[in-house]
N, C-alpha and C. Protein backbone atom coordinates (compact mmCIF):
# COMPACT_ATOMS: atom_id res chain seq x y z
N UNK A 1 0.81 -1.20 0.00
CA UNK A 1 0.00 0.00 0.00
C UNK A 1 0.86 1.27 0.00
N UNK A 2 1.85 1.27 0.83
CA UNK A 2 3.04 2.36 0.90
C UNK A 2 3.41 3.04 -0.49
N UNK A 3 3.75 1.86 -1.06
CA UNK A 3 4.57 1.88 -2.23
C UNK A 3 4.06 2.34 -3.76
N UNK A 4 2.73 2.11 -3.34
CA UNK A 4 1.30 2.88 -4.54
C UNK A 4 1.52 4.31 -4.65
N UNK A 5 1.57 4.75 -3.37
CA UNK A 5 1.54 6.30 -2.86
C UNK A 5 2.84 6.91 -3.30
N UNK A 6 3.63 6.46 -3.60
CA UNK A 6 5.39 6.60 -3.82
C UNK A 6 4.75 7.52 -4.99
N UNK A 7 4.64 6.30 -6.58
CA UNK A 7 4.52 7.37 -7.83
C UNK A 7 3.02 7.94 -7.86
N UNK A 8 1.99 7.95 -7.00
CA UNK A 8 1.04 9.18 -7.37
C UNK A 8 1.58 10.04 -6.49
N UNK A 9 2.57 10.00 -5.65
CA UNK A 9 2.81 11.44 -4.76
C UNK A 9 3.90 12.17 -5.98
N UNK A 10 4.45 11.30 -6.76
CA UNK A 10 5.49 11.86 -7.71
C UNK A 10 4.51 12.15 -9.17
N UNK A 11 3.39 11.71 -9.10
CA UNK A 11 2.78 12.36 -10.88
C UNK A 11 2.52 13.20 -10.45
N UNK A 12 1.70 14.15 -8.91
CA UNK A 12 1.31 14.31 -8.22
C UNK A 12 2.23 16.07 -8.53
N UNK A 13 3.43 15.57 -7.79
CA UNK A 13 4.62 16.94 -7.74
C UNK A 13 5.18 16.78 -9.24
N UNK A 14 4.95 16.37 -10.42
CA UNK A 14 5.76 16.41 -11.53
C UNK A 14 4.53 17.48 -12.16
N UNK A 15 3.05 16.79 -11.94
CA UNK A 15 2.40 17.67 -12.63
C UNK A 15 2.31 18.94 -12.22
N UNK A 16 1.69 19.02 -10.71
CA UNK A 16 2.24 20.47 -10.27
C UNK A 16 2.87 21.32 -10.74
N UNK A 17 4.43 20.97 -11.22
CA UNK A 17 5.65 21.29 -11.21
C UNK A 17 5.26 22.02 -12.51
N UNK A 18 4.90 21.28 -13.48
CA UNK A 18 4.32 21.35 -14.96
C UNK A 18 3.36 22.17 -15.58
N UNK A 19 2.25 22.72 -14.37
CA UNK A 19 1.28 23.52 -14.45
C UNK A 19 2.05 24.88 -14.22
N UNK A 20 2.68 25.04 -13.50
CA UNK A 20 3.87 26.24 -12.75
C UNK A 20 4.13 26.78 -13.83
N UNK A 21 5.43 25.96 -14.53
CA UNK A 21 6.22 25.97 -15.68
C UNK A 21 5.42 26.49 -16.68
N UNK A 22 4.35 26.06 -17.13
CA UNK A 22 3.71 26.61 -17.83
C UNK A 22 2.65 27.88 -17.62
N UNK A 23 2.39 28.30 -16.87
CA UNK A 23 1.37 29.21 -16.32
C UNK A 23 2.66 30.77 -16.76
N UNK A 24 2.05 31.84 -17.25
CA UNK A 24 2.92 32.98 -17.94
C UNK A 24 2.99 33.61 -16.05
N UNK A 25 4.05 34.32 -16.32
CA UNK A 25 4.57 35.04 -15.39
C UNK A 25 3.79 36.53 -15.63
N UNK A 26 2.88 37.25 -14.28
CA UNK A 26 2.07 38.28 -14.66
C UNK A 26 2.15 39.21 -13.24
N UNK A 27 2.62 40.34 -13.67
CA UNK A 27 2.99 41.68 -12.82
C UNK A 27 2.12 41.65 -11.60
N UNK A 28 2.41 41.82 -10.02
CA UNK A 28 1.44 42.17 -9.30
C UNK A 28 0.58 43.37 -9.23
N UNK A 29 -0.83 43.13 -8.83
CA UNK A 29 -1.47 44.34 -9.08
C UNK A 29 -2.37 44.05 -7.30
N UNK A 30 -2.96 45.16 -6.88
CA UNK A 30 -3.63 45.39 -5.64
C UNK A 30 -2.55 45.71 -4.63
N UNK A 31 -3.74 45.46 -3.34
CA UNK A 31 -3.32 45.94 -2.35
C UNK A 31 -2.29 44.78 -1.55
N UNK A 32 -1.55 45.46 -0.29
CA UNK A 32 -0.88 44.36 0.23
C UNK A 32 -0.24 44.63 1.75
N UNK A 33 -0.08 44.04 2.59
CA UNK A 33 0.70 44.33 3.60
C UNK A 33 1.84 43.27 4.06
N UNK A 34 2.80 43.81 5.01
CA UNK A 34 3.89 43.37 5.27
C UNK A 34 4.50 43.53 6.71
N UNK A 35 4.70 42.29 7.42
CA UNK A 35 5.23 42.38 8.80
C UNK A 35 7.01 41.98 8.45
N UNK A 36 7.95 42.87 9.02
CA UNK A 36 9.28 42.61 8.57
C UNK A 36 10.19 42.90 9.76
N UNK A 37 11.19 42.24 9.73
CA UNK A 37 12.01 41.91 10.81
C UNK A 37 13.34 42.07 10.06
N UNK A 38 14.60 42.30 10.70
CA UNK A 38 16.58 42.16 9.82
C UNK A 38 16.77 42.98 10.62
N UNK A 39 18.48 43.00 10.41
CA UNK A 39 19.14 43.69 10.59
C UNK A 39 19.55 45.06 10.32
N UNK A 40 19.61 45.79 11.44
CA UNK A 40 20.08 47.30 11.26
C UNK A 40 21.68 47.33 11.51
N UNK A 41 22.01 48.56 10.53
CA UNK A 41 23.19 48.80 11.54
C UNK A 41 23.06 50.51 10.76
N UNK A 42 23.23 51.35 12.04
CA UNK A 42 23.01 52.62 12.04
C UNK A 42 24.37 53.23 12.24
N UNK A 43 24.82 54.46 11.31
CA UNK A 43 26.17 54.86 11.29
C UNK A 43 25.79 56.32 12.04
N UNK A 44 26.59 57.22 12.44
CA UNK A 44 27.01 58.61 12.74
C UNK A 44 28.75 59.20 12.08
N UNK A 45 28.53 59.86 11.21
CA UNK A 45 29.91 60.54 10.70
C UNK A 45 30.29 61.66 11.91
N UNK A 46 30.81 62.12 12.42
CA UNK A 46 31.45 62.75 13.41
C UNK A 46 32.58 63.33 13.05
N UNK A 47 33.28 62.88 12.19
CA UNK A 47 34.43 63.65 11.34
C UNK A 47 34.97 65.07 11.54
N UNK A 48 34.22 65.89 11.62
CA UNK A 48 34.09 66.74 10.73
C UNK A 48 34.45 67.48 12.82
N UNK A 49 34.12 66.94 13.13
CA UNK A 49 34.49 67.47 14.68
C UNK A 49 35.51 66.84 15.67
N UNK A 50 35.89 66.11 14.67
CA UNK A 50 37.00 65.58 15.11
C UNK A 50 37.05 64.14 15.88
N UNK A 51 35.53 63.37 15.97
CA UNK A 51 34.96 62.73 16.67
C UNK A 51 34.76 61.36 16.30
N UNK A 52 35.45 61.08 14.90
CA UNK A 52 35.12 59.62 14.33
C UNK A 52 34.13 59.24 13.66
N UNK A 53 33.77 57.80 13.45
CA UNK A 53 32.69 57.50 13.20
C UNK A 53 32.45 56.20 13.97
N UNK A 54 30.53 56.60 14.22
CA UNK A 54 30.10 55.51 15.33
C UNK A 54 29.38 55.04 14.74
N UNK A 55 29.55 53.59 15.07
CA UNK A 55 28.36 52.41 14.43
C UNK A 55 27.89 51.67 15.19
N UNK A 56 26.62 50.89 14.62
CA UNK A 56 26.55 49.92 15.71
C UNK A 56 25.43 49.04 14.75
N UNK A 57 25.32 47.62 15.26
CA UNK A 57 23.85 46.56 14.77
C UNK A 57 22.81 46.74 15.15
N UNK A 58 21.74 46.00 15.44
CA UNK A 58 20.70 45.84 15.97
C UNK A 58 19.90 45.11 15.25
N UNK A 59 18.17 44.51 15.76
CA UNK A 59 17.26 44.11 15.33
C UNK A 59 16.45 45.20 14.89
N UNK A 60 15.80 45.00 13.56
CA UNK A 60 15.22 45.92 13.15
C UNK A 60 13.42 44.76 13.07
N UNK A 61 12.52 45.75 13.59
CA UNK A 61 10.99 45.17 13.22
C UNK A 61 9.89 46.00 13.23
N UNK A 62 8.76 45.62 11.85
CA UNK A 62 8.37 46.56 12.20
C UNK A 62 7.25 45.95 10.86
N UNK A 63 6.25 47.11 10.09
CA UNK A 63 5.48 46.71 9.25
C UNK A 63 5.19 47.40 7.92
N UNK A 64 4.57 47.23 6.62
CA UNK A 64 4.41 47.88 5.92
C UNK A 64 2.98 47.62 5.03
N UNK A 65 2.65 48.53 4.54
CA UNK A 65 1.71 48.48 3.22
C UNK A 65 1.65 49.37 2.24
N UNK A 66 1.32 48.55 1.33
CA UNK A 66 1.44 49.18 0.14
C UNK A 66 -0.05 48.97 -0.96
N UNK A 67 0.20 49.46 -2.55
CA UNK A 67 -0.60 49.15 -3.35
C UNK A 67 0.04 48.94 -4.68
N UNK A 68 0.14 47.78 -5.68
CA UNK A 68 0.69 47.72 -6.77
C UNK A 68 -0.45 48.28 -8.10
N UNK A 69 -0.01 48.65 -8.80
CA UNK A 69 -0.78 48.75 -10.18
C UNK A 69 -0.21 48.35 -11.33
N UNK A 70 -0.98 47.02 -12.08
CA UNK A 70 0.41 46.85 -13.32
C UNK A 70 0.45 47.34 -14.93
N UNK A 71 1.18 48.18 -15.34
CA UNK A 71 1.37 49.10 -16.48
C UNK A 71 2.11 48.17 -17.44
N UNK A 72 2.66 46.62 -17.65
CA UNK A 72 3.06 46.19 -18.50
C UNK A 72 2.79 44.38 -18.19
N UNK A 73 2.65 43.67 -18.78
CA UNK A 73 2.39 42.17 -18.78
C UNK A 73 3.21 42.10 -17.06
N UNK A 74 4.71 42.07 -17.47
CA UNK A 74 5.60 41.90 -16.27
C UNK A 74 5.65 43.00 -15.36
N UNK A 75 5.64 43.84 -15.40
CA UNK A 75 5.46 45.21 -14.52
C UNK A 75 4.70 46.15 -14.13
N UNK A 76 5.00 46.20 -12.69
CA UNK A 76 3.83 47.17 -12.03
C UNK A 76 4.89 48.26 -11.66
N UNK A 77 4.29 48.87 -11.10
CA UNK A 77 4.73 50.04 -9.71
C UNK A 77 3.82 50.49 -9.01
N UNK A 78 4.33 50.65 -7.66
CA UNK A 78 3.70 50.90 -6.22
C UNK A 78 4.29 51.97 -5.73
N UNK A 79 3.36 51.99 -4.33
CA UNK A 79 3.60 52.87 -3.20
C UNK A 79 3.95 51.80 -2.38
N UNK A 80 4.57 52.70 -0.97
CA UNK A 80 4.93 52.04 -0.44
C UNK A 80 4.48 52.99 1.21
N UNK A 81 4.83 52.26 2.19
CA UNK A 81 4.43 53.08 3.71
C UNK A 81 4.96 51.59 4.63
N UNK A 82 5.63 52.63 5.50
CA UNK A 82 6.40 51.69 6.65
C UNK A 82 6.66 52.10 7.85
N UNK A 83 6.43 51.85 9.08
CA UNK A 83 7.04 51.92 10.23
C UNK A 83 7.78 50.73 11.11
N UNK A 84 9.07 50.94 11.13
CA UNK A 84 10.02 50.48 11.91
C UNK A 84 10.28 50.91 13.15
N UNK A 85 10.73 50.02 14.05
CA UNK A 85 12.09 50.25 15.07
C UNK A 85 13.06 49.43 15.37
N UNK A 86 13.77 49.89 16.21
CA UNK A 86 15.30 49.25 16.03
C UNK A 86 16.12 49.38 17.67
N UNK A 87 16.74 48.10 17.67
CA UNK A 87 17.36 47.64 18.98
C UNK A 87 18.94 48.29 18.38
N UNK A 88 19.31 48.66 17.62
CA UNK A 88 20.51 49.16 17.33
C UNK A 88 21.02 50.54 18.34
N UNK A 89 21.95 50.26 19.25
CA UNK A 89 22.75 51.45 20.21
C UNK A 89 24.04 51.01 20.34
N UNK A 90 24.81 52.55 20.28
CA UNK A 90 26.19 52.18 20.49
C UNK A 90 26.70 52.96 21.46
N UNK A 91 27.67 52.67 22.18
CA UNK A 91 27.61 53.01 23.62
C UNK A 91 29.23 52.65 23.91
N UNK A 92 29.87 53.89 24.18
CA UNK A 92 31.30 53.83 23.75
C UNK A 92 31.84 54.73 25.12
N UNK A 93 32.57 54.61 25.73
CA UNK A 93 32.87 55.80 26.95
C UNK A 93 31.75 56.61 27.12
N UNK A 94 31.61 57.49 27.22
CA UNK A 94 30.69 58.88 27.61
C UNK A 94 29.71 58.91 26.36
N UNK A 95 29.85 58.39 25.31
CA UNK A 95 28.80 58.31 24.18
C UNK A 95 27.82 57.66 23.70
N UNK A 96 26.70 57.72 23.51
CA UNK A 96 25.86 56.92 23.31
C UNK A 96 25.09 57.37 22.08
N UNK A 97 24.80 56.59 21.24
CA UNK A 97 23.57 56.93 19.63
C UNK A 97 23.18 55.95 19.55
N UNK A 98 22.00 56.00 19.47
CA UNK A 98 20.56 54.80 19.06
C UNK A 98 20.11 55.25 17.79
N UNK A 99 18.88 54.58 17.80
CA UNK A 99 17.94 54.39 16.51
C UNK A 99 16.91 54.37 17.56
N UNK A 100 16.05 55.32 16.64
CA UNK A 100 14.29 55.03 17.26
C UNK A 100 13.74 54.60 16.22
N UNK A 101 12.52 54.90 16.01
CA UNK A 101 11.51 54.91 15.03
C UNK A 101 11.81 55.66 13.55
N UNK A 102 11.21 54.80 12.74
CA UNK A 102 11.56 55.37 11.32
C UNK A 102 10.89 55.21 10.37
N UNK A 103 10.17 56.19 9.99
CA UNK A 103 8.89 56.05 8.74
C UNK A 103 9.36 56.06 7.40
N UNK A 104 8.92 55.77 6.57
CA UNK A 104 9.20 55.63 5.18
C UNK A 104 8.00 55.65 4.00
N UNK A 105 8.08 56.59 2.97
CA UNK A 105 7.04 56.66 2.42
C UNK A 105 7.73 56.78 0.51
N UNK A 106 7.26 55.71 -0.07
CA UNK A 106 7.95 56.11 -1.01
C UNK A 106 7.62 55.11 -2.63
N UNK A 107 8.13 55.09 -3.54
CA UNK A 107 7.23 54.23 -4.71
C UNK A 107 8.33 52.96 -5.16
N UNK A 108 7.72 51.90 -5.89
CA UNK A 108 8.59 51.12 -6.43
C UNK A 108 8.16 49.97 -7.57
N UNK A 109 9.16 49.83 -8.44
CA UNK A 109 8.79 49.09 -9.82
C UNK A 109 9.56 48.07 -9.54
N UNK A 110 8.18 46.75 -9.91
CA UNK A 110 8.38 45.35 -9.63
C UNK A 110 8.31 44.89 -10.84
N UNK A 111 9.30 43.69 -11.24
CA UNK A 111 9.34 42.86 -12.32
C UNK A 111 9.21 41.81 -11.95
N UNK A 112 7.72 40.69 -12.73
CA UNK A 112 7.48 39.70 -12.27
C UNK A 112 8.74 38.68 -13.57
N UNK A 113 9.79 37.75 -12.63
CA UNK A 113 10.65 36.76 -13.39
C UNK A 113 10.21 35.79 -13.72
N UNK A 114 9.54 35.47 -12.99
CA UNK A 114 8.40 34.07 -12.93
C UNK A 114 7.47 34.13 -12.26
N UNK A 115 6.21 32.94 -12.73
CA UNK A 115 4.86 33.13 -12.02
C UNK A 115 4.63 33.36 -10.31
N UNK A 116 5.79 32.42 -9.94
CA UNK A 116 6.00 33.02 -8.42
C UNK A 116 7.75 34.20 -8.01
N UNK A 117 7.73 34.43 -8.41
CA UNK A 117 9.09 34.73 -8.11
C UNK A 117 8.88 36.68 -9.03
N UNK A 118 9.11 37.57 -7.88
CA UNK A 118 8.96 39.36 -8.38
C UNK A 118 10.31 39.92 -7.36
N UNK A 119 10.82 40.77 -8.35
CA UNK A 119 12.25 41.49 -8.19
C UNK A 119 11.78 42.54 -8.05
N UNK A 120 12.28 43.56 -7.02
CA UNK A 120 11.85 45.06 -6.93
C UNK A 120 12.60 46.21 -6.65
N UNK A 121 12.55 47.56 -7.37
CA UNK A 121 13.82 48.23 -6.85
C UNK A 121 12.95 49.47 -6.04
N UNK A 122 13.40 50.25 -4.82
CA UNK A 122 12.09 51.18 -4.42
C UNK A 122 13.35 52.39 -3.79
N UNK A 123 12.46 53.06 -4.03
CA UNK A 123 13.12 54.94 -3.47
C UNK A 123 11.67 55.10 -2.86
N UNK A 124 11.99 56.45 -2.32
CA UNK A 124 11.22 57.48 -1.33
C UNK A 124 12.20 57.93 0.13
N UNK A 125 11.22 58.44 0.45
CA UNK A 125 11.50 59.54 1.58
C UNK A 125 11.35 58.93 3.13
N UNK A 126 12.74 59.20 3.97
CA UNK A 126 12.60 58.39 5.06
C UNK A 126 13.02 59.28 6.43
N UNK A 127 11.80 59.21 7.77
CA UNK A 127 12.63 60.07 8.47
C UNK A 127 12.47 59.37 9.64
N UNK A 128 13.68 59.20 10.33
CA UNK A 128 14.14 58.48 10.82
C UNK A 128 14.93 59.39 12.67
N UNK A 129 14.30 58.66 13.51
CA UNK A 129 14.71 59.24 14.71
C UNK A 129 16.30 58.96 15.73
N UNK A 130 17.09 59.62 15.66
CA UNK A 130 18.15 59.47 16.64
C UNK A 130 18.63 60.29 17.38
N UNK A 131 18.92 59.25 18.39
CA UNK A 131 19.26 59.87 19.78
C UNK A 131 20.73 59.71 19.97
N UNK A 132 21.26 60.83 20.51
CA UNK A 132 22.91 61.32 19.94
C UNK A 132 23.02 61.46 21.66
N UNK A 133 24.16 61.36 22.29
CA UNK A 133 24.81 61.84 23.54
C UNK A 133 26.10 61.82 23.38
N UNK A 134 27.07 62.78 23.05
CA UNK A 134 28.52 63.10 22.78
C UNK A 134 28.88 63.79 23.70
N UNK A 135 30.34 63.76 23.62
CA UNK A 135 30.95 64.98 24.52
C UNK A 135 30.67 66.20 24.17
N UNK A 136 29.93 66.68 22.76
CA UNK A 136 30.24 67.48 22.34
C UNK A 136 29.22 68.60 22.53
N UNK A 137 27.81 67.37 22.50
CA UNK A 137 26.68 68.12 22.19
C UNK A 137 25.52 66.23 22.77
N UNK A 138 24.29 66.87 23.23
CA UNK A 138 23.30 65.52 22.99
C UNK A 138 22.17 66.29 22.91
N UNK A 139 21.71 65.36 21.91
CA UNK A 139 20.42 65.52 21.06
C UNK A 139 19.63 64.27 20.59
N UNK A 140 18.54 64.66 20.60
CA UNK A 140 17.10 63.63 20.04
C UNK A 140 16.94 64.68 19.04
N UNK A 141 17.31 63.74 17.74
CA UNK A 141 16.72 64.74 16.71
C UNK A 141 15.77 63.73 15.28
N UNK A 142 15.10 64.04 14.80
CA UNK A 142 14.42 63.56 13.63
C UNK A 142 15.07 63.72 12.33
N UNK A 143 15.66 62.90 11.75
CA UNK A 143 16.44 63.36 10.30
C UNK A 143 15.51 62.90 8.86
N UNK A 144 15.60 63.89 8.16
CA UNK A 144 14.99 63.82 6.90
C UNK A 144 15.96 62.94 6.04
N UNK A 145 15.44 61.73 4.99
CA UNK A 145 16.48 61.23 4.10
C UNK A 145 15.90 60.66 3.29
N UNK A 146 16.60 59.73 2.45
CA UNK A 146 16.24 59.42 1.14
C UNK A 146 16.38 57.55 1.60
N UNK A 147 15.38 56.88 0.73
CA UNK A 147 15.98 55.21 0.66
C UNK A 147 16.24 54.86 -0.30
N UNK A 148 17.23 53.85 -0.59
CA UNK A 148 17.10 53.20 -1.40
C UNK A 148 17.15 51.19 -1.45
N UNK A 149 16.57 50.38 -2.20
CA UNK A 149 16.22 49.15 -1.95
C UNK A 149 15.95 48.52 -3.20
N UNK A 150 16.55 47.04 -3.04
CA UNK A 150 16.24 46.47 -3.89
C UNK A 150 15.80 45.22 -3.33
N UNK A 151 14.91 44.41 -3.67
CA UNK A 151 14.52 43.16 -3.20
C UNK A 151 14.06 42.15 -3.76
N UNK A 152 13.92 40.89 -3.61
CA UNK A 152 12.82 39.77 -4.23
C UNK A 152 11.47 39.30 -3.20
N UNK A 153 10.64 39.04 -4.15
CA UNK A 153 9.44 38.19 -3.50
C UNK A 153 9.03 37.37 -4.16
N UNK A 154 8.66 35.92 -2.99
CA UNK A 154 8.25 34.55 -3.37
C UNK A 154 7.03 34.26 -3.00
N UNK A 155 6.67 33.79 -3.77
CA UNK A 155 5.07 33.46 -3.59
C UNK A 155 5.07 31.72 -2.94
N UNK A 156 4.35 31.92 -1.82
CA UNK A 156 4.43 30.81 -0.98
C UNK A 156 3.80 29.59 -1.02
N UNK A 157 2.17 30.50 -1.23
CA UNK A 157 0.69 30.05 -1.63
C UNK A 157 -0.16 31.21 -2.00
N UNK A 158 -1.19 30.74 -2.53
CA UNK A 158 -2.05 31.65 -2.63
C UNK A 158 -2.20 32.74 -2.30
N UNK A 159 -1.99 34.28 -2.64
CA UNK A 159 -1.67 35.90 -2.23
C UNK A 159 -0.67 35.59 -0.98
N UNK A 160 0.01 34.52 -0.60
CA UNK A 160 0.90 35.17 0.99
C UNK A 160 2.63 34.93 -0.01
N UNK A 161 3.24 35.29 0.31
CA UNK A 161 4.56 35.55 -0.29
C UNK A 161 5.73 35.63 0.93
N UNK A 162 7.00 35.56 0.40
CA UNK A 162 8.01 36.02 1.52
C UNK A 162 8.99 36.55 1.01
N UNK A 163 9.82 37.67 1.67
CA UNK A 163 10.45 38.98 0.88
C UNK A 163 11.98 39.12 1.69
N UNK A 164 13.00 39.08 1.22
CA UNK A 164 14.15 39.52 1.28
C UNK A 164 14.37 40.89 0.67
N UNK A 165 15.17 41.50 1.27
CA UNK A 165 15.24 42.85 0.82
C UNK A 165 16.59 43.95 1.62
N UNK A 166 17.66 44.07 0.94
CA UNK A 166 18.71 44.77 1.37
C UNK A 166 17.97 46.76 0.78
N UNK A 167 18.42 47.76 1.91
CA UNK A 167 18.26 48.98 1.58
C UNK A 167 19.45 49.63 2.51
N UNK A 168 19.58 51.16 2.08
CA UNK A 168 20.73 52.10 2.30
C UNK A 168 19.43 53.55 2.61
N UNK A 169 20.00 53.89 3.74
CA UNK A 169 19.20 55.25 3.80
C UNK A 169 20.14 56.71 4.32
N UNK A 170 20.58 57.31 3.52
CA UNK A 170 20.88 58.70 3.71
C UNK A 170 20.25 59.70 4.43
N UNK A 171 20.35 59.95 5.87
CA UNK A 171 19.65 60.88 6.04
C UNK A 171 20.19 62.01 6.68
N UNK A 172 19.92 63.61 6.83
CA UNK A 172 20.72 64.68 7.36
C UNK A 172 21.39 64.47 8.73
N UNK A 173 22.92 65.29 8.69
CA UNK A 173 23.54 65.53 9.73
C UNK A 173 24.15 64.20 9.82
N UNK A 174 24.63 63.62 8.67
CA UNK A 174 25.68 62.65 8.63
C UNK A 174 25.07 61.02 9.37
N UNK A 175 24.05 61.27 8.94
CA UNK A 175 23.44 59.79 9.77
C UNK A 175 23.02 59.08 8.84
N UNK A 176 22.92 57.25 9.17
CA UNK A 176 23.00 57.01 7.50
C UNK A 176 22.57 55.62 8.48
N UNK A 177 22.24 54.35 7.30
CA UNK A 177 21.72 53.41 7.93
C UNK A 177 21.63 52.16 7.15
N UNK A 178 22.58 51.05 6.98
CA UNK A 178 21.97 49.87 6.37
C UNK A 178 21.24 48.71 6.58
N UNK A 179 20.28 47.95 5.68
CA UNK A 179 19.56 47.52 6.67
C UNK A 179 19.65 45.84 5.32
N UNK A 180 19.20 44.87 5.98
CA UNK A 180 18.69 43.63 5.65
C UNK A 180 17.15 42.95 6.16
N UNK A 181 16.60 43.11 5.19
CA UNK A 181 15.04 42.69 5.80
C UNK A 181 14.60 41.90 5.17
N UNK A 182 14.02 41.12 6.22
CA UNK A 182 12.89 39.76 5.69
C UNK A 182 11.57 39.99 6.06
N UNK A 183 10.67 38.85 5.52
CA UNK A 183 9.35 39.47 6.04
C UNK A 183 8.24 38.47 4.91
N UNK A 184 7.00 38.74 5.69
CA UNK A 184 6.10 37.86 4.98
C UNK A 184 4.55 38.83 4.83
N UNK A 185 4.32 38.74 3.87
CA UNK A 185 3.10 39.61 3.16
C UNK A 185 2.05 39.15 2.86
N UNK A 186 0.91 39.56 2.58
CA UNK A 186 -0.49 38.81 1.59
C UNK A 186 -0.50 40.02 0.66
N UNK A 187 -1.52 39.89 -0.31
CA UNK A 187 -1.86 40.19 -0.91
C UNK A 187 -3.49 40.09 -0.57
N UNK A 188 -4.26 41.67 -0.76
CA UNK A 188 -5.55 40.97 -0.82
C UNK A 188 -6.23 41.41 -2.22
């Protein structure tokens, strides 16, 4: 009886496999949200005062949503909206700089490669909270900046997907931020 189940579990995953393969690869369109978790690591340039530069890691988590619209067979573009925070602090003699909270609002063009499988590159506007304590000066300040990101998404099952995604964020007064994020989405 075991042994029946062997090749219909294998016509089973060949045909599957076969329907995939054949099914055309088609741009995402609608709405969507996203719970995401990675790594931070938050910089401070100090240079310029003679003060170095401070870094540090952390856990980054937090959520997003968005909306796709698709303008070509394989391609859409979206919006995007996010709030993060971050366990990233560095804490050096008398100095201390964190990461707080950090919003992000901004657009991005997705190319579907395959029926499950979408590549994405995204910009917008990110402002992002840090808390500074130097010898020099300490401040909680809000910095205005720019993102940038590129990522993939896999389609798991039915509208839920899962997303890797490296980004770089520039933001004023020499503060800057790279990040690695994962995360899992629907689609509705």
């Amino acid at each position: 009886m075991r042994h029946s189940l062997i090749p219909a579990a294998l016509a089973g995953a060949v045909l599957g496999a076969s329907l995939l393969a054949a099914a055309p690869a088609q741009a995402e369109t609608g709405p969507r949200a996203e719970a995401l978790v990675g790594w931070d690591r938050i910089s401070l340039d100090e240079g310029q005062y003679g003060l170095g530069t401070y870094h540090k890691s952390g856990f980054t988590y937090g959520g997003a949503v968005g909306y796709d619209y698709q303008i070509a067979p394989l391609v859409s573009i979206g919006a995007d909206a996010e709030l993060t925070g971050s366990t990233a602090r560095y804490r050096g003699g008398n100095s201390t700089l964190s990461a707080g909270r950090d919003f992000y609002f901004g657009g991005r063009a997705t190319l579907s490669v395959s029926p499950l499988t979408h590549v994405y590159a995204k910009v917008g506007y990110a402002n992002g909270r840090i808390n500074a304590n130097l010898p020099v000066y300490s401040a909680s300040t809000n910095g205005d900046g720019v993102r940038f990101g590129v990522g993939v998404q896999q389609t798991i099952a039915p509208r839920i997907y899962v997303l890797a995604e490296y980004r770089y964020t520039s933001y004023q007064d020499n503060f800057s931020r790279n990040q690695l994020m994962t995360g899992v989405g629907v689609h509705f």
